[in-house]
PDB file of N, CA and C in Angstrom:
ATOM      1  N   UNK A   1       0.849  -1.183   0.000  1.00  0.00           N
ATOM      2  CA  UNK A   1       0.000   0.000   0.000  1.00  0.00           C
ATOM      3  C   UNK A   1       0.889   1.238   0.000  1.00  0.00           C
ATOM      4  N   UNK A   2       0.588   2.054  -0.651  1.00  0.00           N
ATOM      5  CA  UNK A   2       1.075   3.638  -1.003  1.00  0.00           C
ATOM      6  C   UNK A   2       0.913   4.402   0.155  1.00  0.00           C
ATOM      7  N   UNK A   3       2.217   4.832   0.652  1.00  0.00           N
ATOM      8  CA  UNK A   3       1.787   5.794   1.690  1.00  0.00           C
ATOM      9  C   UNK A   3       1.089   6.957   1.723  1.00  0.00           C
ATOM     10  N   UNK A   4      -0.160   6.975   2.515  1.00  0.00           N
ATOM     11  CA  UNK A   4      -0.889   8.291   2.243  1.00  0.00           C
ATOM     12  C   UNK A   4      -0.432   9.641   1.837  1.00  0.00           C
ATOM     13  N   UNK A   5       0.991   9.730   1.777  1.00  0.00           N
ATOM     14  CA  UNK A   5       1.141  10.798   2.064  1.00  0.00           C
ATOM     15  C   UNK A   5       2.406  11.320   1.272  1.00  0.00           C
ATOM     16  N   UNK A   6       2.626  10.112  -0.003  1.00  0.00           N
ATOM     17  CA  UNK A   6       3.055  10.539  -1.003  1.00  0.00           C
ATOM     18  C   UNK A   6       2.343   9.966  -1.925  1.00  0.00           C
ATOM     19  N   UNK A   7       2.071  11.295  -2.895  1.00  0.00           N
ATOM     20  CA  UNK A   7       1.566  11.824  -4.380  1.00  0.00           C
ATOM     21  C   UNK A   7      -0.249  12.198  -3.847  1.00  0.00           C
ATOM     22  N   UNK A   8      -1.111  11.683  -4.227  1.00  0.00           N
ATOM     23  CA  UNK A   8      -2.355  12.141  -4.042  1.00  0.00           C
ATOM     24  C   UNK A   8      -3.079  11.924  -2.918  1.00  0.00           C
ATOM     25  N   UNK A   9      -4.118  12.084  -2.230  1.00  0.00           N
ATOM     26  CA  UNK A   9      -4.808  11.599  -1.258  1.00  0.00           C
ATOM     27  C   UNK A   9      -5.383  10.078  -1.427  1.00  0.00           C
ATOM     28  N   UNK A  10      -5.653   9.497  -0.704  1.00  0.00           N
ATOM     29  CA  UNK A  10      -5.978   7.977  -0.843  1.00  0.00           C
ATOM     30  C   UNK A  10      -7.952   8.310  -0.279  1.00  0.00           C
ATOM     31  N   UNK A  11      -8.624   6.880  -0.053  1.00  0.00           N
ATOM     32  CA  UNK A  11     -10.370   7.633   0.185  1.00  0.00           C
ATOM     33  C   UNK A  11     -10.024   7.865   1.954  1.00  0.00           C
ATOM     34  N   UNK A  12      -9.282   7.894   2.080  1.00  0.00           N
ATOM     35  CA  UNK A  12      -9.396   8.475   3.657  1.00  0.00           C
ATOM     36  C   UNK A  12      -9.402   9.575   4.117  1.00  0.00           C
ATOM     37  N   UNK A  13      -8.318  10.163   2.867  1.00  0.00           N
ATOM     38  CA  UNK A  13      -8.163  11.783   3.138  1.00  0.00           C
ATOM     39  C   UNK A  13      -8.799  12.783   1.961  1.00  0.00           C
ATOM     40  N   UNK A  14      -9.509  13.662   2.503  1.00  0.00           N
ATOM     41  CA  UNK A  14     -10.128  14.769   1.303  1.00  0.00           C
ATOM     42  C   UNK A  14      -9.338  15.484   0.665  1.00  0.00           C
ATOM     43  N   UNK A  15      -9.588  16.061  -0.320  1.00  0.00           N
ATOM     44  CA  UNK A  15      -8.650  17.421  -1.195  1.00  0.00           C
ATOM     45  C   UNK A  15      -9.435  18.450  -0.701  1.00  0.00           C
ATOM     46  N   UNK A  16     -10.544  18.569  -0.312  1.00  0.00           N
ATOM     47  CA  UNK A  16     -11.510  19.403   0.443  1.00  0.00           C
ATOM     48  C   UNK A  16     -11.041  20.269   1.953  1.00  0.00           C
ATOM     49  N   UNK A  17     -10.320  21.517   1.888  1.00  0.00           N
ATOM     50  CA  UNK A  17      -9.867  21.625   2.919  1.00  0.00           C
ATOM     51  C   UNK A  17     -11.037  22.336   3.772  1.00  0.00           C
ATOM     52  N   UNK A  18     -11.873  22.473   3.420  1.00  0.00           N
ATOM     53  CA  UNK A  18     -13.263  22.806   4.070  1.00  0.00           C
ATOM     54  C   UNK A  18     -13.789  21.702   4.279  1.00  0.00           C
ATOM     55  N   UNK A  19     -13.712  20.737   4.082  1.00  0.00           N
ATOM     56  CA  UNK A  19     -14.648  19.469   4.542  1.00  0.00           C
ATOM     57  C   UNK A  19     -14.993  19.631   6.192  1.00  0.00           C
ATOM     58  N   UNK A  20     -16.412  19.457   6.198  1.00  0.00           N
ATOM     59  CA  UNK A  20     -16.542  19.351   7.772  1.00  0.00           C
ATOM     60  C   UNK A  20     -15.635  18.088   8.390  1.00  0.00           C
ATOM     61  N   UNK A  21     -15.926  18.444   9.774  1.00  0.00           N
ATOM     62  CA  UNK A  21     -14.883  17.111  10.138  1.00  0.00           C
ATOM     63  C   UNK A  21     -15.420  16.583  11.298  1.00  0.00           C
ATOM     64  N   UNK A  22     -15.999  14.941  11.882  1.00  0.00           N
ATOM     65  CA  UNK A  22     -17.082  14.765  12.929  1.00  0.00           C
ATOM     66  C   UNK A  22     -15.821  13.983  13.447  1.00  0.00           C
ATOM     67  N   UNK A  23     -15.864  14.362  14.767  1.00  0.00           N
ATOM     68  CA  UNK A  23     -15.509  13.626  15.900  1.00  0.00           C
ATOM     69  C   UNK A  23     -14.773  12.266  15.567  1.00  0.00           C
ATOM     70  N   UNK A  24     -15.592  11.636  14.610  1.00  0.00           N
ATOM     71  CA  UNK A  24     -15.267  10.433  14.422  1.00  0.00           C
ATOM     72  C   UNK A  24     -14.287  10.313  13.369  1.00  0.00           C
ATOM     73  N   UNK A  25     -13.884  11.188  12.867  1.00  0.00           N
ATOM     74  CA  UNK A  25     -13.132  10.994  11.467  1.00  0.00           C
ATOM     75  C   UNK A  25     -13.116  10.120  10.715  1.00  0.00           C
ATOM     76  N   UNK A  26     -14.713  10.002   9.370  1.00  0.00           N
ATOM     77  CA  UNK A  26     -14.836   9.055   8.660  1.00  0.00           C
ATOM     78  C   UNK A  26     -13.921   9.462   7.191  1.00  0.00           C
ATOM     79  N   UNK A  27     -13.142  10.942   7.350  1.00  0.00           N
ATOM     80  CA  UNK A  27     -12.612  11.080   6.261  1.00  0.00           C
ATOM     81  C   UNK A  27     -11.785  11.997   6.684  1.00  0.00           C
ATOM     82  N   UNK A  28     -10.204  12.586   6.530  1.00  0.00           N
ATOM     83  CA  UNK A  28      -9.545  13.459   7.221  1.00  0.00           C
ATOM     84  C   UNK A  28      -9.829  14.851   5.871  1.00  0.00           C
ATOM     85  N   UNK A  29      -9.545  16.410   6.871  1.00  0.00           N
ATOM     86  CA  UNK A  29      -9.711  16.932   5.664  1.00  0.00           C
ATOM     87  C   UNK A  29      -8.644  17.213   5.483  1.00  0.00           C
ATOM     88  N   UNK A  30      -8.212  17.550   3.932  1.00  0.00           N
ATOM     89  CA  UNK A  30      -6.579  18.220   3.653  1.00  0.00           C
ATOM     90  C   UNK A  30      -6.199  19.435   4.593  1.00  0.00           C
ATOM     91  N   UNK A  31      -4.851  19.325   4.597  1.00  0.00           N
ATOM     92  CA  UNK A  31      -4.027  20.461   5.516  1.00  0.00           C
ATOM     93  C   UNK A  31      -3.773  21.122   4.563  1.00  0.00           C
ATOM     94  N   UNK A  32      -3.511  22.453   5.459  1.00  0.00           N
ATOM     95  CA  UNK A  32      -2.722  23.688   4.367  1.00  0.00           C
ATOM     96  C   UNK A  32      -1.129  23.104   4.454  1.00  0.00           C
ATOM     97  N   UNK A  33      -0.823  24.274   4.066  1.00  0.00           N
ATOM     98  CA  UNK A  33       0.757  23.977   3.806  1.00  0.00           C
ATOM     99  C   UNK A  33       1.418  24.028   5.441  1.00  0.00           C
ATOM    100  N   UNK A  34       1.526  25.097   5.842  1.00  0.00           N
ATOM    101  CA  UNK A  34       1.427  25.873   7.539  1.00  0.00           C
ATOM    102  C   UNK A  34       1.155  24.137   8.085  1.00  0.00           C
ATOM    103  N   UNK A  35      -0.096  24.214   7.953  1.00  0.00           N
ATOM    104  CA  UNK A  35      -0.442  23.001   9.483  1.00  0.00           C
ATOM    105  C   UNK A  35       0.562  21.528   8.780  1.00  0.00           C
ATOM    106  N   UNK A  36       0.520  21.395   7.206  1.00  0.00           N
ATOM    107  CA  UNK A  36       1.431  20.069   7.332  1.00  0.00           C
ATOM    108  C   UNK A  36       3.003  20.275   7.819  1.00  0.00           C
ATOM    109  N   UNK A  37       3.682  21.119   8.232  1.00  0.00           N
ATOM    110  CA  UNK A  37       4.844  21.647   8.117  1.00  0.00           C
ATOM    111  C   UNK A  37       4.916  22.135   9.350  1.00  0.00           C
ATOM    112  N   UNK A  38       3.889  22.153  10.525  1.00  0.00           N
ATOM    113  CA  UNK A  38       3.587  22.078  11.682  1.00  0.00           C
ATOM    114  C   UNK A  38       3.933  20.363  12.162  1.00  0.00           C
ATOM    115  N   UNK A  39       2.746  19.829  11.659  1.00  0.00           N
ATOM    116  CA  UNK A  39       2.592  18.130  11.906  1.00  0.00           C
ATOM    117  C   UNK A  39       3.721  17.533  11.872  1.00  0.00           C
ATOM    118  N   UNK A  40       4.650  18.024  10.664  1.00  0.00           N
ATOM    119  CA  UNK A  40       6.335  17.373  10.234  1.00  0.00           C
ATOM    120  C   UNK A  40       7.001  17.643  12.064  1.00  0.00           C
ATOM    121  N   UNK A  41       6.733  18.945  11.838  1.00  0.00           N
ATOM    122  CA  UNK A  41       7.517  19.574  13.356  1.00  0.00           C
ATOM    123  C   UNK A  41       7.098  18.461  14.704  1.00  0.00           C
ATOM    124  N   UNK A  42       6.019  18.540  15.014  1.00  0.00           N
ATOM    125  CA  UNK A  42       5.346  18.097  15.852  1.00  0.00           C
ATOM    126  C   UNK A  42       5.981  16.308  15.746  1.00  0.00           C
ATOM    127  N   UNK A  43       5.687  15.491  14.786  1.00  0.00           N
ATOM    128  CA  UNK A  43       6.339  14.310  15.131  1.00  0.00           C
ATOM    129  C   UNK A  43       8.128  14.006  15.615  1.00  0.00           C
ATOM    130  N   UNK A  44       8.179  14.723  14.541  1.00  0.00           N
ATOM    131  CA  UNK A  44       9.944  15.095  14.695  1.00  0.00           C
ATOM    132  C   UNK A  44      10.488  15.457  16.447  1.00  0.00           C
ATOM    133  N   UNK A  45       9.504  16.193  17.018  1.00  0.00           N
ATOM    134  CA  UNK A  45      10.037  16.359  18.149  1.00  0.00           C
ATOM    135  C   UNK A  45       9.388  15.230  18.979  1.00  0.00           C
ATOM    136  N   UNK A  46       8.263  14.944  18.796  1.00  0.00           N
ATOM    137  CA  UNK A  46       8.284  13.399  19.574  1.00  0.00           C
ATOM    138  C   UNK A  46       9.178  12.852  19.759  1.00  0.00           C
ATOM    139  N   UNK A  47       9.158  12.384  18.360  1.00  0.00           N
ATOM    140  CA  UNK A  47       9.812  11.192  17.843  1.00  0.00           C
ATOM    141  C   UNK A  47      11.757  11.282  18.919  1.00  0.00           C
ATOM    142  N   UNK A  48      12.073  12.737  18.622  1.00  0.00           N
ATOM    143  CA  UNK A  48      13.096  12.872  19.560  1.00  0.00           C
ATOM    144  C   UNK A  48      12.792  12.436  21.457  1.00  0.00           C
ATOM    145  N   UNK A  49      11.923  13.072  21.869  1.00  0.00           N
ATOM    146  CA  UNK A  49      11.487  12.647  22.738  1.00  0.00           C
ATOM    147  C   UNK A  49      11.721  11.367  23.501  1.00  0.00           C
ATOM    148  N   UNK A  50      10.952  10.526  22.612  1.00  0.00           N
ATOM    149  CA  UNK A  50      10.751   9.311  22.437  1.00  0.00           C
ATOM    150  C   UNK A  50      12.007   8.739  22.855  1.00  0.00           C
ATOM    151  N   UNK A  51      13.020   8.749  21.577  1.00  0.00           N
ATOM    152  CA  UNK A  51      14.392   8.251  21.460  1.00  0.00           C
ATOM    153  C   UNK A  51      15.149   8.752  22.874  1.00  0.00           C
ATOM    154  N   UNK A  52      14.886  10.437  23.189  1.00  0.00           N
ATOM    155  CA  UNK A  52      15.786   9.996  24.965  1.00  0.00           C
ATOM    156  C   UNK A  52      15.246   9.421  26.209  1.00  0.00           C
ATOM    157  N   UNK A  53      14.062   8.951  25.848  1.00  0.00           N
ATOM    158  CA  UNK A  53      13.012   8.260  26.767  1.00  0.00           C
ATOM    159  C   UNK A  53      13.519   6.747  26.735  1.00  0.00           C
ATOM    160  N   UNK A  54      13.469   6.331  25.614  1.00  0.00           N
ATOM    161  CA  UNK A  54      13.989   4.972  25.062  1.00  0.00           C
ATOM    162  C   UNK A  54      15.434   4.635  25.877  1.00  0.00           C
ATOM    163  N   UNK A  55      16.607   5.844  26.007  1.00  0.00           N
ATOM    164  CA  UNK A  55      17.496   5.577  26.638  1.00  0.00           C
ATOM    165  C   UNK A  55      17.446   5.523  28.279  1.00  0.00           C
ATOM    166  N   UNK A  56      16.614   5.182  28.688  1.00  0.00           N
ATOM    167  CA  UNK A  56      16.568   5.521  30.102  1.00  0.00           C
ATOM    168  C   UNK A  56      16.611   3.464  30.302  1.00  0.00           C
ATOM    169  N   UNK A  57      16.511   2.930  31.386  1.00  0.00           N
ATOM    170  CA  UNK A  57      16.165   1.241  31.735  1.00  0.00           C
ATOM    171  C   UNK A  57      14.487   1.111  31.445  1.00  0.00           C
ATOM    172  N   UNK A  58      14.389   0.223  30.628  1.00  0.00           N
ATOM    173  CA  UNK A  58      13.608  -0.529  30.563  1.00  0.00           C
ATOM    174  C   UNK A  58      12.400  -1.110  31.609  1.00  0.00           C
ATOM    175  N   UNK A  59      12.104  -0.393  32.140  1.00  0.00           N
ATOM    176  CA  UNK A  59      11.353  -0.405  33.454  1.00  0.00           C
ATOM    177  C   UNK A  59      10.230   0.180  33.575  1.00  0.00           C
ATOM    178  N   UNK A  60       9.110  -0.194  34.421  1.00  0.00           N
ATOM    179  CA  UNK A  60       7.908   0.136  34.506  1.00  0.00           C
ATOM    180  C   UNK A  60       7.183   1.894  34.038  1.00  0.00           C
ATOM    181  N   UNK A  61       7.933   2.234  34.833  1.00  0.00           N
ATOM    182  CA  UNK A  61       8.006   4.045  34.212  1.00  0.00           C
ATOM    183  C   UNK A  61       8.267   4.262  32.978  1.00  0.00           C
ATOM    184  N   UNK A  62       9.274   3.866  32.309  1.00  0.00           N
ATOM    185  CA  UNK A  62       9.848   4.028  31.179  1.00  0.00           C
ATOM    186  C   UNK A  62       8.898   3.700  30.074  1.00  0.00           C
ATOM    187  N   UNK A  63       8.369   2.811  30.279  1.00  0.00           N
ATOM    188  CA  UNK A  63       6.987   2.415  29.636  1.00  0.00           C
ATOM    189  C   UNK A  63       5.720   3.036  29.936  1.00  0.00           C
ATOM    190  N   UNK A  64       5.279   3.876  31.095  1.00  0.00           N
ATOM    191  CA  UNK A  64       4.218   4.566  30.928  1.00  0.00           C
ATOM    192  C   UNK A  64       4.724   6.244  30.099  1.00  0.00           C
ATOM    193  N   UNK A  65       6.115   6.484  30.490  1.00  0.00           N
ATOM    194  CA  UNK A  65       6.354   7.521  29.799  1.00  0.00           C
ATOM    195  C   UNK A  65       5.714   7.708  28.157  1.00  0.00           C
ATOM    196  N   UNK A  66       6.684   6.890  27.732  1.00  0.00           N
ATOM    197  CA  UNK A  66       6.309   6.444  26.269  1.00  0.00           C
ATOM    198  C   UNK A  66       4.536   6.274  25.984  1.00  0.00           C
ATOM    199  N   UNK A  67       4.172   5.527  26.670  1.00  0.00           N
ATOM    200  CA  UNK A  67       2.280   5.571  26.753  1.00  0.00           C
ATOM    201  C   UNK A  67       1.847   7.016  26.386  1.00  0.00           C
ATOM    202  N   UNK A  68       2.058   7.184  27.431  1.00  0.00           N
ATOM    203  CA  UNK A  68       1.856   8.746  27.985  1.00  0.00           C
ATOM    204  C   UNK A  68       2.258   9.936  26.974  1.00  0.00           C
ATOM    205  N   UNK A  69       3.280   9.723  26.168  1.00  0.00           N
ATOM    206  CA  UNK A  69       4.310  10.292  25.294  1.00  0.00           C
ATOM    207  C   UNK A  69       3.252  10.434  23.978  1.00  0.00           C
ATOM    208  N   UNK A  70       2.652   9.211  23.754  1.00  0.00           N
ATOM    209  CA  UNK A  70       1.933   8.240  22.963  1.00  0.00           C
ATOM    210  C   UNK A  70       0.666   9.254  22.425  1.00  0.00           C
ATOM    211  N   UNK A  71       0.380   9.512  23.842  1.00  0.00           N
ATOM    212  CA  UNK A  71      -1.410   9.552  23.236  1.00  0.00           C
ATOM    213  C   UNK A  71      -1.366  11.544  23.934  1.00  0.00           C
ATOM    214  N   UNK A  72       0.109  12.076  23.918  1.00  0.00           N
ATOM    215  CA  UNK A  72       0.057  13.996  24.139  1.00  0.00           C
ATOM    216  C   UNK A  72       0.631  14.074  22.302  1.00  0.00           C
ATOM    217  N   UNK A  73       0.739  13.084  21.905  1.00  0.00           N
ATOM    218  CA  UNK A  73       1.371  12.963  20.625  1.00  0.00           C
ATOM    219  C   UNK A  73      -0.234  13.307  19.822  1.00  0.00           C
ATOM    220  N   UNK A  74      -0.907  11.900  19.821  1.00  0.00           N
ATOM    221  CA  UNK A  74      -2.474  11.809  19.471  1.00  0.00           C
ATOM    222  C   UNK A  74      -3.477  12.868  19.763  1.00  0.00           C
ATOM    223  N   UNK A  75      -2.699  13.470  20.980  1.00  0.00           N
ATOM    224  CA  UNK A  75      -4.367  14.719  21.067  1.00  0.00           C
ATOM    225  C   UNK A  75      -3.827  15.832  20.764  1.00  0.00           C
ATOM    226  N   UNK A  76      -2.141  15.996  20.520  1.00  0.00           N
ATOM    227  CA  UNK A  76      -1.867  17.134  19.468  1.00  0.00           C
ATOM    228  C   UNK A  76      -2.221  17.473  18.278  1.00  0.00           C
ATOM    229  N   UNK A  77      -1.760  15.890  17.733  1.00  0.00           N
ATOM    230  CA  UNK A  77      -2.479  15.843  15.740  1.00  0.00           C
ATOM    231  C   UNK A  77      -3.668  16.245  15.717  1.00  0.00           C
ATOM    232  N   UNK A  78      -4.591  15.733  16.647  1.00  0.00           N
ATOM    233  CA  UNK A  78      -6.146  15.887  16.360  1.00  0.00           C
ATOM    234  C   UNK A  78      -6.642  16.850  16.797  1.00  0.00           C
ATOM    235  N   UNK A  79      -5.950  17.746  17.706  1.00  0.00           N
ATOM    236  CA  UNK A  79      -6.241  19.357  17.585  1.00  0.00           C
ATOM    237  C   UNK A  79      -5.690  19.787  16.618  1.00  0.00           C
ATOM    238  N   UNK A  80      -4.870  19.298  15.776  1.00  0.00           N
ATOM    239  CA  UNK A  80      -4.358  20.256  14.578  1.00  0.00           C
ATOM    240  C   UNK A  80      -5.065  19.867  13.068  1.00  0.00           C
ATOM    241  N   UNK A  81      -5.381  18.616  13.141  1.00  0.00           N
ATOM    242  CA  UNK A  81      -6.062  17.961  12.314  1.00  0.00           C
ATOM    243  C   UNK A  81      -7.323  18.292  12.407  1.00  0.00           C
ATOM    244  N   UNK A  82      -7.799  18.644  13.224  1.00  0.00           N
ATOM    245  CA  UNK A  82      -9.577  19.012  13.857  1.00  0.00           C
ATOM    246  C   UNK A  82     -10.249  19.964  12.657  1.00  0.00           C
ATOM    247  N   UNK A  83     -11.551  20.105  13.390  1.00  0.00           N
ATOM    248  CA  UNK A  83     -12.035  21.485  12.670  1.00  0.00           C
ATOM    249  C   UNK A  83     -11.056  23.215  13.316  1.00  0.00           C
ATOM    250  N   UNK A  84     -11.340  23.413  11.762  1.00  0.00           N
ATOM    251  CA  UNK A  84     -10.581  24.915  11.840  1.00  0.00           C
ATOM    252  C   UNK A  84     -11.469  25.831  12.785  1.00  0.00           C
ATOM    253  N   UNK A  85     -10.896  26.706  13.649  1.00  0.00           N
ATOM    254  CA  UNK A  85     -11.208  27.441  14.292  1.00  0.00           C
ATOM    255  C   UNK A  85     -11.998  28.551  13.082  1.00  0.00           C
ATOM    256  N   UNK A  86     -12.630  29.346  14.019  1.00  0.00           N
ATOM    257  CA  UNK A  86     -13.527  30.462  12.588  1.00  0.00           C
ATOM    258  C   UNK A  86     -12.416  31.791  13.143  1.00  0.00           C
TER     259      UNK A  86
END
C-alpha cells in the first residue's frame, strides 16, 4: 500500500480543505501547507522525545512515559487535524 502521504490523497483523506470534520473521522480533511509543516515539526520532536526516553532502563516508568508520550502525541495531531477554528 502507497503511503498516504506521497503523491495524491488515498479515500481516507479529502482534497476538500473545508470538509466538515465529525468527531469520528470518517474522512480526514486536507491540511494547508502551515499546518502540514507544523505536523512534520510536531512528530519530529516526539519522535526525539521518544528516542531519549527509550534511553533511560527498561522499566515500569519508562513504559508509561512512552504511553503517555503516545497519546500527548495523538491529542496534538487531532487538535491540529480538527475542525478549523472560525
Amino acid at each position: 500500500m502507497a503511503n498516504v502521504y506521497e503523491g495524491a490523497p488515498d479515500a481516507r483523506q479529502s482534497d476538500d480543505p473545508a470538509l466538515p470534520v465529525s468527531r469520528f473521522r470518517p474522512r480526514y480533511r486536507a491540511l494547508s501547507y502551515d499546518e502540514t509543516a507544523l505536523h512534520d515539526s510536531l512528530k519530529s520532536a516526539y519522535a526525539e522525545v521518544e528516542r531519549l526516553i527509550e534511553s533511560l532502563p527498561a522499566r515500569r516508568y519508562r513504559a508509561l512515559a512512552i504511553t503517555a508520550l503516545e497519546e500527548s502525541c495523538m491529542w496534538a495531531v487531532k487538535e491540529l487535524t480538527g475542525e478549523r477554528s472560525a
